[in-house]
PDB file of N, CA and C in Angstrom:
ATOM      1  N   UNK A   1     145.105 163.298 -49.071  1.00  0.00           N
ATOM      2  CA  UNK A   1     144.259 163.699 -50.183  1.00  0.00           C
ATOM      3  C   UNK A   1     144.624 162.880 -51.408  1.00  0.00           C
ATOM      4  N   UNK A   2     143.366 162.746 -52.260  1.00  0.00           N
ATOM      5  CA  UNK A   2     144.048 162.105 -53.526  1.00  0.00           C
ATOM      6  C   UNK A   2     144.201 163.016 -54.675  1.00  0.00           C
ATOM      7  N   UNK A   3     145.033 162.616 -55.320  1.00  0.00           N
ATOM      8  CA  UNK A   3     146.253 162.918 -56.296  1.00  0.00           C
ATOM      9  C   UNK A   3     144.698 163.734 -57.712  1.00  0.00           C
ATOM     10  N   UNK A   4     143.816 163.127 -57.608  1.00  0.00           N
ATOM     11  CA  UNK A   4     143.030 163.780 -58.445  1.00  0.00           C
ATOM     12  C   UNK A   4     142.548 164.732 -58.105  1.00  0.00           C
ATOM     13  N   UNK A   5     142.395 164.884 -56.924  1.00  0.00           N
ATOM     14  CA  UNK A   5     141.323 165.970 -55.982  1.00  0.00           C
ATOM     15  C   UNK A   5     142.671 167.057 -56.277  1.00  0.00           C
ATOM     16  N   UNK A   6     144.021 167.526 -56.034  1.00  0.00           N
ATOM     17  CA  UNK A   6     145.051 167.956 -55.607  1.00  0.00           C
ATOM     18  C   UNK A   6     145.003 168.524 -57.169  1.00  0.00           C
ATOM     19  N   UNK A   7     144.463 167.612 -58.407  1.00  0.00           N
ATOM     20  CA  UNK A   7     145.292 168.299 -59.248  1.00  0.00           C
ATOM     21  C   UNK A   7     143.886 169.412 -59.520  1.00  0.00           C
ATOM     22  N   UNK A   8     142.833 168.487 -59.496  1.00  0.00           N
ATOM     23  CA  UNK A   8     141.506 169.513 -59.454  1.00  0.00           C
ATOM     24  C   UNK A   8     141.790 170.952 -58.827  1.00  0.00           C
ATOM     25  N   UNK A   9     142.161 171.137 -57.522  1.00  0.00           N
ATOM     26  CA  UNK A   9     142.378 172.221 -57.179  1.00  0.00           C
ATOM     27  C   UNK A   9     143.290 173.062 -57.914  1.00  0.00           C
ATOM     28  N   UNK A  10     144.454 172.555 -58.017  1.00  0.00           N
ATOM     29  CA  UNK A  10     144.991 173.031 -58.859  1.00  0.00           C
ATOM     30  C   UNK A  10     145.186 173.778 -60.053  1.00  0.00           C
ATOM     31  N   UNK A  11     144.211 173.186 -61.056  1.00  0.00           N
ATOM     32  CA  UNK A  11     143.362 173.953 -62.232  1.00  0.00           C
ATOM     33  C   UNK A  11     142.561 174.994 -61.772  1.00  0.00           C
ATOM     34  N   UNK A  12     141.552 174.552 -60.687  1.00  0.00           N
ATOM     35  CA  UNK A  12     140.814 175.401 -60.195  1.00  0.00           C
ATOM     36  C   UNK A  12     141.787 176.821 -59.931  1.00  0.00           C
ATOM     37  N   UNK A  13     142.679 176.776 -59.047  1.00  0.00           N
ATOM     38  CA  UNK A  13     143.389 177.829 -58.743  1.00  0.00           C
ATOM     39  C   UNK A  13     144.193 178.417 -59.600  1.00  0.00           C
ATOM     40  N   UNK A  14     144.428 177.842 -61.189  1.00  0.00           N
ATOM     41  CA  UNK A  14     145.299 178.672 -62.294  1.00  0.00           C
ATOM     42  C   UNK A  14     144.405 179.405 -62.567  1.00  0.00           C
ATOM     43  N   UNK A  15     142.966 178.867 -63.175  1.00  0.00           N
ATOM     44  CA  UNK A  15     142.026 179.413 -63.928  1.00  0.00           C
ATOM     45  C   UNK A  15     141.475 180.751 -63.077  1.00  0.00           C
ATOM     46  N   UNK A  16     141.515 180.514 -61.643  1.00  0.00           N
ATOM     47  CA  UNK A  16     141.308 182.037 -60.370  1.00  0.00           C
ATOM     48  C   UNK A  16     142.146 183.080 -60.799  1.00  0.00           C
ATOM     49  N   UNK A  17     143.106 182.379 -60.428  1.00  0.00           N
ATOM     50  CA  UNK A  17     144.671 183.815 -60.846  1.00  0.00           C
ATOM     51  C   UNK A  17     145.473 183.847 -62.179  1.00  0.00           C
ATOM     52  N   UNK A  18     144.320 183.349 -62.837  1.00  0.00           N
ATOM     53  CA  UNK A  18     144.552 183.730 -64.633  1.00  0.00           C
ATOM     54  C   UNK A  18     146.097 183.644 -64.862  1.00  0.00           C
ATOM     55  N   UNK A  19     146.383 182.723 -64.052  1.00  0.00           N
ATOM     56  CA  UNK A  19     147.711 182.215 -64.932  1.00  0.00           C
ATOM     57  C   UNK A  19     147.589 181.002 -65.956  1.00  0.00           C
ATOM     58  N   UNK A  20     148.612 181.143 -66.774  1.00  0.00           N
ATOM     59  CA  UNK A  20     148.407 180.410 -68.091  1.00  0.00           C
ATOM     60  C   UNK A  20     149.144 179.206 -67.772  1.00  0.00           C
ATOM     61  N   UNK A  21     149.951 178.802 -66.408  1.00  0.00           N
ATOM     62  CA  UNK A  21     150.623 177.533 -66.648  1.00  0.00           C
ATOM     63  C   UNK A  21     149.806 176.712 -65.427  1.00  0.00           C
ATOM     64  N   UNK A  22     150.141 175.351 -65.567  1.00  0.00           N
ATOM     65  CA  UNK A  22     149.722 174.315 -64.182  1.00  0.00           C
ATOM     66  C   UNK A  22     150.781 174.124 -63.523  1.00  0.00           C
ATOM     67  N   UNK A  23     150.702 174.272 -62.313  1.00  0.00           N
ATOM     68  CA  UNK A  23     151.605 173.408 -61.131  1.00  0.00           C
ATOM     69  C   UNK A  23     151.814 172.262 -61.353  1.00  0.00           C
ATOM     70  N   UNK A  24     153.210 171.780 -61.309  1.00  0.00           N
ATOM     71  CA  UNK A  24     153.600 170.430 -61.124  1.00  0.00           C
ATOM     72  C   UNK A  24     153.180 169.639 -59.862  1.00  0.00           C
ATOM     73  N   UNK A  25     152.392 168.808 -59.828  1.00  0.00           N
ATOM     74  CA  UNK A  25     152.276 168.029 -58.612  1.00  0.00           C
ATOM     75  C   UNK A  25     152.761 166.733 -58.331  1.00  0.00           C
ATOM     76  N   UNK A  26     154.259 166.517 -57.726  1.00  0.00           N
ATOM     77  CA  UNK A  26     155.098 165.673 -57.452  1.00  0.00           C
ATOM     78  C   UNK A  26     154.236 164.869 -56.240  1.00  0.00           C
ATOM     79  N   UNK A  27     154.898 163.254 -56.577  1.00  0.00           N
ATOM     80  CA  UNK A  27     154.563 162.572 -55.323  1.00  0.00           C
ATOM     81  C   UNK A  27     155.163 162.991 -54.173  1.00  0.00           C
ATOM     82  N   UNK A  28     154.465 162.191 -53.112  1.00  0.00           N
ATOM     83  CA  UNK A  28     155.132 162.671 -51.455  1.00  0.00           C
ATOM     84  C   UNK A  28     156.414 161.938 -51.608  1.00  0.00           C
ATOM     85  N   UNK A  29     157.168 162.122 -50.950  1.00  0.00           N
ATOM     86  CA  UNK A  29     158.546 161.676 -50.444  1.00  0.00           C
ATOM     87  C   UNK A  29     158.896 161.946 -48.976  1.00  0.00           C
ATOM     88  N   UNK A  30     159.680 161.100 -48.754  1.00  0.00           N
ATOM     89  CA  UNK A  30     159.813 161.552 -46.946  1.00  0.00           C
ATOM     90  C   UNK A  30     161.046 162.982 -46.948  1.00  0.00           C
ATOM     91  N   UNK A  31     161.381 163.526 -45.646  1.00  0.00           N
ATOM     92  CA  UNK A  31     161.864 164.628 -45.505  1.00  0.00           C
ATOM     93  C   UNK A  31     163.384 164.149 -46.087  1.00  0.00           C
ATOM     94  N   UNK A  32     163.884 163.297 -45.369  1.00  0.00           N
ATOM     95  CA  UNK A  32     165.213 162.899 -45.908  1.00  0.00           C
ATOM     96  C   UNK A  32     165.523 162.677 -48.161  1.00  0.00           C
ATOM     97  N   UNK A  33     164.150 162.254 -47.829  1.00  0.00           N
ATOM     98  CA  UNK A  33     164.610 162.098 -49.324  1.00  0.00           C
ATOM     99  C   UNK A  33     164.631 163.486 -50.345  1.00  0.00           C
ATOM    100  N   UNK A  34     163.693 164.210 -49.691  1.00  0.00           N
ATOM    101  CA  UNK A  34     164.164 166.048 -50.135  1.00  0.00           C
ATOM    102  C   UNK A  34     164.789 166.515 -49.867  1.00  0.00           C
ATOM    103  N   UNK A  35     165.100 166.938 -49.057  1.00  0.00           N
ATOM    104  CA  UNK A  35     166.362 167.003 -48.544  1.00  0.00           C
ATOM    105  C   UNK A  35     167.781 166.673 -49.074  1.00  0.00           C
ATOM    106  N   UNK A  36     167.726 165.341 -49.653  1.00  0.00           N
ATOM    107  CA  UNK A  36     168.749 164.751 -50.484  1.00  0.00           C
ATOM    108  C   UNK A  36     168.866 164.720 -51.591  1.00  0.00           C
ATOM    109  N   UNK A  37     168.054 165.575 -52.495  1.00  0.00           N
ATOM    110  CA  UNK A  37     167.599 166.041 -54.266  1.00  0.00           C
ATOM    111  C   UNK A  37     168.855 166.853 -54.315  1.00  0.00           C
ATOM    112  N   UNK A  38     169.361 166.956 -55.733  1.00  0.00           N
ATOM    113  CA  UNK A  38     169.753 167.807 -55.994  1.00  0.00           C
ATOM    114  C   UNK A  38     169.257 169.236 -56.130  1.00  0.00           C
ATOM    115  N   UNK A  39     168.857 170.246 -56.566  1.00  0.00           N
ATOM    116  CA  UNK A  39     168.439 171.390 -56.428  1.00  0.00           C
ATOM    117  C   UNK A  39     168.877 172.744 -57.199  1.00  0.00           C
ATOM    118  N   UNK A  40     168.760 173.079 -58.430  1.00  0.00           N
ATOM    119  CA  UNK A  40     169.955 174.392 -58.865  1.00  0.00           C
ATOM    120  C   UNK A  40     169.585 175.469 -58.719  1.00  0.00           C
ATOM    121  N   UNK A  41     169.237 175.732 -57.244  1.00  0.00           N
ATOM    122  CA  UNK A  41     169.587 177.337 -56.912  1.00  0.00           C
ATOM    123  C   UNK A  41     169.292 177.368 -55.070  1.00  0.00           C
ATOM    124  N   UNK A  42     168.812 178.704 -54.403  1.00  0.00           N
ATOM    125  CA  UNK A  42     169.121 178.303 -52.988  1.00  0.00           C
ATOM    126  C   UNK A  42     168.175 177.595 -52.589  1.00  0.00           C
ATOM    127  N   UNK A  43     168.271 176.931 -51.270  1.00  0.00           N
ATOM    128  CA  UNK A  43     167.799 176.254 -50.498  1.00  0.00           C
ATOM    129  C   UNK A  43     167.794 177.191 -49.097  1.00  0.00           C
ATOM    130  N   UNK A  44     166.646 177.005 -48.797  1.00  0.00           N
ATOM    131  CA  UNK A  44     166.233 177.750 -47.409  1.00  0.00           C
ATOM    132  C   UNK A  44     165.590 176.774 -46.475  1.00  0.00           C
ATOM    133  N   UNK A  45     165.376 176.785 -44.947  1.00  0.00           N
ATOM    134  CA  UNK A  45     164.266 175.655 -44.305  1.00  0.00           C
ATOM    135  C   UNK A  45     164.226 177.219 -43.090  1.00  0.00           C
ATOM    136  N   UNK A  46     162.769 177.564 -43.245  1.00  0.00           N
ATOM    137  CA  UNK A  46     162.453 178.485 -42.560  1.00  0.00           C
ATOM    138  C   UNK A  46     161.410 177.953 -41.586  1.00  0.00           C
ATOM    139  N   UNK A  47     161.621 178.071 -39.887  1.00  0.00           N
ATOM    140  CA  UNK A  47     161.148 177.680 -39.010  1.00  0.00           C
ATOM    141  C   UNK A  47     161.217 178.524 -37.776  1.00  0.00           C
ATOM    142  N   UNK A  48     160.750 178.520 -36.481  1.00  0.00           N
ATOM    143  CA  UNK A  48     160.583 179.197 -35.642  1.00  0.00           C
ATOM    144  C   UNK A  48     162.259 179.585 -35.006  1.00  0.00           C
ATOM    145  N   UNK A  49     162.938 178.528 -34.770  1.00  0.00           N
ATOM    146  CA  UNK A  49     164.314 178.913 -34.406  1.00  0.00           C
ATOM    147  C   UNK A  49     164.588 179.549 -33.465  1.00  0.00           C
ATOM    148  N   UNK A  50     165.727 180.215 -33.073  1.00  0.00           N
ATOM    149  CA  UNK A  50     166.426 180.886 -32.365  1.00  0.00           C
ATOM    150  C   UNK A  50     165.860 182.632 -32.022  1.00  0.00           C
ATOM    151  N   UNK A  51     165.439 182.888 -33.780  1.00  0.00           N
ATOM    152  CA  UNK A  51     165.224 184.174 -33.315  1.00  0.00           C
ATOM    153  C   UNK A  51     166.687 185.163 -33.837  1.00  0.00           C
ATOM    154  N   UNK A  52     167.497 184.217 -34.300  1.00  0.00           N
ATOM    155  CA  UNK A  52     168.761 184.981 -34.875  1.00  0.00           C
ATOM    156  C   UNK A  52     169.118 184.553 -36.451  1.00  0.00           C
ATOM    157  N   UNK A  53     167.730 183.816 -36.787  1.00  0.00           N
ATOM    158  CA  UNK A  53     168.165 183.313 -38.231  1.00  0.00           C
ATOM    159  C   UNK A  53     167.904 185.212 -39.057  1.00  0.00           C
ATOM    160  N   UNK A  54     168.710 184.900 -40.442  1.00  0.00           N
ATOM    161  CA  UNK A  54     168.584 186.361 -41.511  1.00  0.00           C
ATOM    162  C   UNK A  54     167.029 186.098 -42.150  1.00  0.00           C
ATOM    163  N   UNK A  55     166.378 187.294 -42.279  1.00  0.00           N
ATOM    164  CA  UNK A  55     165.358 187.379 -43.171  1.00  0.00           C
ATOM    165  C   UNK A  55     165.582 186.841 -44.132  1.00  0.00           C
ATOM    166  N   UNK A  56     164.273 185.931 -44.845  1.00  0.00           N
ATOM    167  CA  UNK A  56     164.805 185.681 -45.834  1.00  0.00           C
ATOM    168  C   UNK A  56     164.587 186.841 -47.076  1.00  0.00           C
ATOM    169  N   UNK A  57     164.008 187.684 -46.981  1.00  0.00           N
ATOM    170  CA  UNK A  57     164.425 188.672 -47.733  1.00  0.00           C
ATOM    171  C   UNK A  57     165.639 189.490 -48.071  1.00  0.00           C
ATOM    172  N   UNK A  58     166.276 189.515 -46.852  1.00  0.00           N
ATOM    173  CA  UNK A  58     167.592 189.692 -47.153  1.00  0.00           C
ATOM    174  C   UNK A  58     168.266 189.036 -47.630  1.00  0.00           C
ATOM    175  N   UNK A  59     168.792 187.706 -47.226  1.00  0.00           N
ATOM    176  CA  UNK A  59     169.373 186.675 -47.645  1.00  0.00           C
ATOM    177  C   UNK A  59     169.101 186.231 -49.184  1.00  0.00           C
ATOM    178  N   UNK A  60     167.588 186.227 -49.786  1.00  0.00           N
ATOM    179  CA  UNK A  60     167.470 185.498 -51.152  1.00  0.00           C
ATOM    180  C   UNK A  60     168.052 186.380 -52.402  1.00  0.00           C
ATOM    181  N   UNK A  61     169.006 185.450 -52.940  1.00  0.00           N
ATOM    182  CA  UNK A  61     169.156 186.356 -54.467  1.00  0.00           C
ATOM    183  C   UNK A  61     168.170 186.396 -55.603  1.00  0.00           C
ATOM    184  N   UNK A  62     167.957 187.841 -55.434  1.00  0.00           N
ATOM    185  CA  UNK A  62     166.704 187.977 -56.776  1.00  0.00           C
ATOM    186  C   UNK A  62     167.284 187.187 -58.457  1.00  0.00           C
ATOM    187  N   UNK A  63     166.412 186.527 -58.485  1.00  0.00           N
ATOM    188  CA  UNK A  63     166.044 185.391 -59.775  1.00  0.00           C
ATOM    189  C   UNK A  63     166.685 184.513 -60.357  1.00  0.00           C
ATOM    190  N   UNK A  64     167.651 184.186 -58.676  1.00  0.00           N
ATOM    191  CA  UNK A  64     167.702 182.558 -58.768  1.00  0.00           C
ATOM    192  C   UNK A  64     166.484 181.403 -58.153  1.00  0.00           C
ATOM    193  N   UNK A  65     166.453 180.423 -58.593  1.00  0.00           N
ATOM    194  CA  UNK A  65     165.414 179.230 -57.909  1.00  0.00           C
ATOM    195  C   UNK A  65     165.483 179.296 -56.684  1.00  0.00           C
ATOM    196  N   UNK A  66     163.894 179.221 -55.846  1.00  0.00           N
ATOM    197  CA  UNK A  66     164.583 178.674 -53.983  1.00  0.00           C
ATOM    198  C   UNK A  66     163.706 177.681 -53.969  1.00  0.00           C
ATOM    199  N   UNK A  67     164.268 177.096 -53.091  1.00  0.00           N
ATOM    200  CA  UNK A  67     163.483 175.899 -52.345  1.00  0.00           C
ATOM    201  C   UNK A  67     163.215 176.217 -50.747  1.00  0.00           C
ATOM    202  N   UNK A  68     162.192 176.840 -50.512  1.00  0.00           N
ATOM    203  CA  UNK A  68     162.311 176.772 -49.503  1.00  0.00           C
ATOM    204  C   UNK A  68     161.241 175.651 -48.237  1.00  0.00           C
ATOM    205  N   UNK A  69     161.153 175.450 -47.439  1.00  0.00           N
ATOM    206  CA  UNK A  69     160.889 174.394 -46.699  1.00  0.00           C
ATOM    207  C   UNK A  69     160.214 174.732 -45.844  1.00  0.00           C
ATOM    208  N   UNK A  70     158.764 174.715 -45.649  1.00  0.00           N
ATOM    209  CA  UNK A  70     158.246 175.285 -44.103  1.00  0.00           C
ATOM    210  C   UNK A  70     157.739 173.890 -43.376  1.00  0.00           C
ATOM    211  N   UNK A  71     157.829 173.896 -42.324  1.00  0.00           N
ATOM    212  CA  UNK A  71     157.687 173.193 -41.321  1.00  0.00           C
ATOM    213  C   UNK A  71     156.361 172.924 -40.883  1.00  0.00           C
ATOM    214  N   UNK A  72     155.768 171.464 -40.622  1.00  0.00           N
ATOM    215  CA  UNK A  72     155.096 171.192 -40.427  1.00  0.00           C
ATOM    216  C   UNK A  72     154.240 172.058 -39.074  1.00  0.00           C
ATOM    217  N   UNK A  73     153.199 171.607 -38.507  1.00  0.00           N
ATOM    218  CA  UNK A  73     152.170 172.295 -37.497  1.00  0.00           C
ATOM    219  C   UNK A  73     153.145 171.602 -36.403  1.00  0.00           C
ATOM    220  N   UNK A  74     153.983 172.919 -35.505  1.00  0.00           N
ATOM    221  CA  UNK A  74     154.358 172.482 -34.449  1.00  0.00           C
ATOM    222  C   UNK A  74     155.860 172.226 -34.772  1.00  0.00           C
ATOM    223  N   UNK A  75     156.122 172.858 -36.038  1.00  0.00           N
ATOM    224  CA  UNK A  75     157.556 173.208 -36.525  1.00  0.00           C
ATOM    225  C   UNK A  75     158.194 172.279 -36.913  1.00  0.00           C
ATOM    226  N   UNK A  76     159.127 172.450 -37.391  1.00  0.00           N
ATOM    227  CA  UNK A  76     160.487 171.090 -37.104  1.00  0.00           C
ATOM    228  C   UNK A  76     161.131 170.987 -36.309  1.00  0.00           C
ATOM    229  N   UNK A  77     161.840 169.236 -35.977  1.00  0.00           N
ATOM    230  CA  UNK A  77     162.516 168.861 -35.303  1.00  0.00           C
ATOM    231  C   UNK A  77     163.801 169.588 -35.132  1.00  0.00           C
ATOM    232  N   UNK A  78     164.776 169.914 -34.044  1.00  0.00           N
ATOM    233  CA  UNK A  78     165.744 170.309 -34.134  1.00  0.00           C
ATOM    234  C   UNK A  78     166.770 169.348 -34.736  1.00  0.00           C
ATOM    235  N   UNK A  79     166.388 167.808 -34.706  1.00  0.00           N
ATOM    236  CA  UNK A  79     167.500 166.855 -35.545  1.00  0.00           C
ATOM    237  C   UNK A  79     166.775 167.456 -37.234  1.00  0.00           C
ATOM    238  N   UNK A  80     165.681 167.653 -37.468  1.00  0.00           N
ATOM    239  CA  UNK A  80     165.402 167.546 -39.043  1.00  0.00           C
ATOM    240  C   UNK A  80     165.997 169.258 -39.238  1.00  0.00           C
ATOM    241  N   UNK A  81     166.003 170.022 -38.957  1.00  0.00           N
ATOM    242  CA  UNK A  81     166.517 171.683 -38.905  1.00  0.00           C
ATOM    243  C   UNK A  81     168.012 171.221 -38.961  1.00  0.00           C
ATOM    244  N   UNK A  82     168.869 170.462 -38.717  1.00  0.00           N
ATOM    245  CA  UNK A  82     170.325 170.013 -38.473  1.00  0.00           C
ATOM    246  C   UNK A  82     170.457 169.260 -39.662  1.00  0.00           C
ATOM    247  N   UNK A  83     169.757 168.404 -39.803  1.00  0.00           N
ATOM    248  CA  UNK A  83     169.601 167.283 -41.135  1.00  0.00           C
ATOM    249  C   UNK A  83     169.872 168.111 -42.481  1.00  0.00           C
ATOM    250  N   UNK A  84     168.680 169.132 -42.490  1.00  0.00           N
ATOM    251  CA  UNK A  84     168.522 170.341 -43.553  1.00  0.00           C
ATOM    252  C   UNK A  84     170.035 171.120 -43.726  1.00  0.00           C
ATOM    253  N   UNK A  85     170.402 171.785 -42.870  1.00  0.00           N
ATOM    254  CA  UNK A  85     171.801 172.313 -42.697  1.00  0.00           C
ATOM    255  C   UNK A  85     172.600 171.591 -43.026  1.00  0.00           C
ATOM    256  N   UNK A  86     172.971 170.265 -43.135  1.00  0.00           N
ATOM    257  CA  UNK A  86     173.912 169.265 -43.555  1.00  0.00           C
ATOM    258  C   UNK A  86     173.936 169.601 -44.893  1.00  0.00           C
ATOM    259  N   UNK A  87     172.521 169.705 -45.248  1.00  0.00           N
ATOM    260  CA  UNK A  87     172.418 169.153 -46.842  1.00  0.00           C
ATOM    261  C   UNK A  87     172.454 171.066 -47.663  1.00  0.00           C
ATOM    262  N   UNK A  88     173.302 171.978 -46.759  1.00  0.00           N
ATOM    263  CA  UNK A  88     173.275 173.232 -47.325  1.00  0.00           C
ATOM    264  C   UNK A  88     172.067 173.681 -47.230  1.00  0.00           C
ATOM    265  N   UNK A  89     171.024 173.443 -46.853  1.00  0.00           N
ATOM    266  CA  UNK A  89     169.743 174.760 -46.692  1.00  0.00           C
ATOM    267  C   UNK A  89     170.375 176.034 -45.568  1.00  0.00           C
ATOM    268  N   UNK A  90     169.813 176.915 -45.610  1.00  0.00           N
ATOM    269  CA  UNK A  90     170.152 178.299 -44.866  1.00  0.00           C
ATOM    270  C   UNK A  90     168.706 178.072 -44.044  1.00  0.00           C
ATOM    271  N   UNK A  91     168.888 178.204 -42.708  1.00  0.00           N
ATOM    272  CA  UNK A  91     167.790 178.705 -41.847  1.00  0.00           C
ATOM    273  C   UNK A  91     167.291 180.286 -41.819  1.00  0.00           C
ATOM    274  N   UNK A  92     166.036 180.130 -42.675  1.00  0.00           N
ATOM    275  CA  UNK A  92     165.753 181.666 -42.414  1.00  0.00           C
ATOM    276  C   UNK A  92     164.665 181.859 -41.584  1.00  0.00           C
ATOM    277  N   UNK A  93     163.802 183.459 -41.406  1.00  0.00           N
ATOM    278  CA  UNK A  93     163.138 183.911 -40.369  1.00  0.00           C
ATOM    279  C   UNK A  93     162.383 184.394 -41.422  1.00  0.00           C
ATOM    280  N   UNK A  94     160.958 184.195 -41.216  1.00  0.00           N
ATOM    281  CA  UNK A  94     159.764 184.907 -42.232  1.00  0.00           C
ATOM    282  C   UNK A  94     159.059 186.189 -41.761  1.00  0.00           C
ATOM    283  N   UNK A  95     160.127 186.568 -40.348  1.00  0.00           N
ATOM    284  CA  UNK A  95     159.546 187.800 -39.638  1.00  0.00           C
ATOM    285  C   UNK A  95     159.102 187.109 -37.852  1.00  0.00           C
ATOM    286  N   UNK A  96     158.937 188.630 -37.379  1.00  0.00           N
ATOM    287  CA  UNK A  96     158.505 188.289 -35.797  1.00  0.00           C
ATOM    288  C   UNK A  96     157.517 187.237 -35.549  1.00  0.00           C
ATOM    289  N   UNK A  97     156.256 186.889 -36.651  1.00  0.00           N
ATOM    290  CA  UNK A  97     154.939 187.126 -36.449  1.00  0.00           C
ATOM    291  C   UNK A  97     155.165 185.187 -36.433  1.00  0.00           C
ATOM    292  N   UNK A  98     154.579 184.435 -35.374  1.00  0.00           N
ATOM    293  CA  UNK A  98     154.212 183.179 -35.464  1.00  0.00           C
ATOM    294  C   UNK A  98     152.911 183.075 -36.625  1.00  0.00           C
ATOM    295  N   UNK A  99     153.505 182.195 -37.886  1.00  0.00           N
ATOM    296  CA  UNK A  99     152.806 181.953 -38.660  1.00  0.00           C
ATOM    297  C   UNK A  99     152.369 180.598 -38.730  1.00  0.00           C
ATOM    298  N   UNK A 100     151.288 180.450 -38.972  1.00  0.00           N
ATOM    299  CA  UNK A 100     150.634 178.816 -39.222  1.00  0.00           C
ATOM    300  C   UNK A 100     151.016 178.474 -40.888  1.00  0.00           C
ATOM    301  N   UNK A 101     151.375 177.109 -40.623  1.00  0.00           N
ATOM    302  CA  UNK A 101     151.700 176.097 -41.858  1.00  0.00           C
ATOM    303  C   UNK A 101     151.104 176.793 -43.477  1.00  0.00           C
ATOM    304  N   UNK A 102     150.165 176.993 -43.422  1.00  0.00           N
ATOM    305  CA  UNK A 102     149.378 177.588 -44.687  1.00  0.00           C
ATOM    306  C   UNK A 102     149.623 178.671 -45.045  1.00  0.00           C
ATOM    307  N   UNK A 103     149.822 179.777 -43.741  1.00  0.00           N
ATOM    308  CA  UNK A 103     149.774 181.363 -44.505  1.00  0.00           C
ATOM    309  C   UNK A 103     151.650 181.302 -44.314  1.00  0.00           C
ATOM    310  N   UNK A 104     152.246 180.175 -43.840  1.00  0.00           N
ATOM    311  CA  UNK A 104     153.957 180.911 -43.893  1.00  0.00           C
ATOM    312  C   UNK A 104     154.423 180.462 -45.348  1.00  0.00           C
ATOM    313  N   UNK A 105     153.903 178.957 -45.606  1.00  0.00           N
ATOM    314  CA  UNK A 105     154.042 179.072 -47.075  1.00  0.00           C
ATOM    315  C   UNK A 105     153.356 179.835 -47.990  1.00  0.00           C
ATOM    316  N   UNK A 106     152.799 181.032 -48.457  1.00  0.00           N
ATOM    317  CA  UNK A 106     152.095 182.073 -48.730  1.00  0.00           C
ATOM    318  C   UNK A 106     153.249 183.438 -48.217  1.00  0.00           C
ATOM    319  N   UNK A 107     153.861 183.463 -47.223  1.00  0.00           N
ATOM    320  CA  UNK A 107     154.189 184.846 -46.616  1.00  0.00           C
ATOM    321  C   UNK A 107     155.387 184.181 -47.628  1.00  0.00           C
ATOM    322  N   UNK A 108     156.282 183.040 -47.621  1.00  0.00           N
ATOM    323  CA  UNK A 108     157.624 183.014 -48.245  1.00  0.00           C
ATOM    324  C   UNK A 108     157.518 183.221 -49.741  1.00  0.00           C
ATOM    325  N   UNK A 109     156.422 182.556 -50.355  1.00  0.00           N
ATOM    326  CA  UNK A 109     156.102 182.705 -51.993  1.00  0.00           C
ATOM    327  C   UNK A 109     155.989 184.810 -52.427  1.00  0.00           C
ATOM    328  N   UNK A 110     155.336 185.103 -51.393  1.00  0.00           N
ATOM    329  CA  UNK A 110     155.467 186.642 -51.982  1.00  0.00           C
ATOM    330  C   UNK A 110     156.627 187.342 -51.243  1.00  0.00           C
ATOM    331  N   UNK A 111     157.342 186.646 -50.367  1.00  0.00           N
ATOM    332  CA  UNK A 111     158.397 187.486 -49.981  1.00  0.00           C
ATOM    333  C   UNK A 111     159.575 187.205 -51.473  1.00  0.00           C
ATOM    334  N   UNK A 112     159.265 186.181 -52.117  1.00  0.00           N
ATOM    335  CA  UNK A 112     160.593 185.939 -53.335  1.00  0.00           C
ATOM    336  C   UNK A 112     159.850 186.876 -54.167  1.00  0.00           C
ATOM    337  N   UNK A 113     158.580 186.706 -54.867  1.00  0.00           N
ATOM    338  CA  UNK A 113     157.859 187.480 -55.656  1.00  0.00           C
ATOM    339  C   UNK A 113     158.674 188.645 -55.105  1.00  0.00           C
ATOM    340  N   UNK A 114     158.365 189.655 -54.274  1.00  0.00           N
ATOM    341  CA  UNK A 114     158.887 190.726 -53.920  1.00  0.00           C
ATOM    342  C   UNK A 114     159.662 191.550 -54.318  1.00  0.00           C
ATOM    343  N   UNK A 115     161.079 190.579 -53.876  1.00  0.00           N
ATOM    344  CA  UNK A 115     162.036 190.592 -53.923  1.00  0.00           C
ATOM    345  C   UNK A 115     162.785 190.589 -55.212  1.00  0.00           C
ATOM    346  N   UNK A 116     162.142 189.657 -56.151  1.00  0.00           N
ATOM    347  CA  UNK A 116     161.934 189.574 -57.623  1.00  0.00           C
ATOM    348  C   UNK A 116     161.583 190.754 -58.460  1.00  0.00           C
TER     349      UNK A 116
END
C-alpha cells in the first residue's frame, strides 16, 4: 500500500473513533531490524505456539508501553519466535481461539486497554 493511502485511512479512522490524536505511521523495516530497536517497556511476540505460553493478560503490567508482535498469515517461523526471545520479547497466548492476522492484532490492543 502507499504511504498516502495508509495515512488517509488513518485520519479516516481518528475522525470514526473521535479521538483527538493521529497514529504515527513508521516505514516498513524487516523483522530483524524490529526486533533489534530499543523499546522502553514490555515486549511480547504472540503466536500460535506450544499452547503453554502465559496469557497475555496475565503477564502485561498495567501502564507500562508493550510492543507486542503478531505474526504474519500462517504465523511465525520457529527461527523468527527464537530470534524474538533473544532480543527479550515474552511469548504470549491471546487465548484458545485461532485468530486471523487482523482481528489478533485487535484482540491484543483491547486485551492492554483492559487491563489498563
Amino acid at each position: 500500500m502507499k504511504t498516502e493511502r495508509l495515512i488517509k485511512i488513518l485520519v479516516a479512522a481518528m475522525k470514526q473513533s473521535l479521538k483527538s490524536w493521529l497514529p504515527v505511521l513508521h516505514e516498513p523495516v524487516t523483522f530483524g531490524e524490529l526486533i533489534s530497536r530499543k523499546f522502553p517497556g514490555q515486549k511480547f511476540i504472540a503466536y500460535c505456539g506450544t499452547g503453554s505460553e502465559d496469557l497475555l493478560q496475565n503477564i502485561y503490567h498495567p501502564g507500562e508501553p508493550a510492543l507486542i508482535l503478531i505474526g504474519p498469515e500462517g504465523d511465525f517461523s520457529p527461527d523468527e519466535v527464537a530470534q524474538a526471545v533473544k532480543e527479550n520479547f515474552i511469548p504470549v497466548s491471546l487465548g484458545s481461539s485461532r485468530l486471523r492476522t487482523e482481528t489478533a492484532g485487535v484482540v491484543a490492543c483491547v486485551t492492554v486497554q483492559i487491563v489498563n
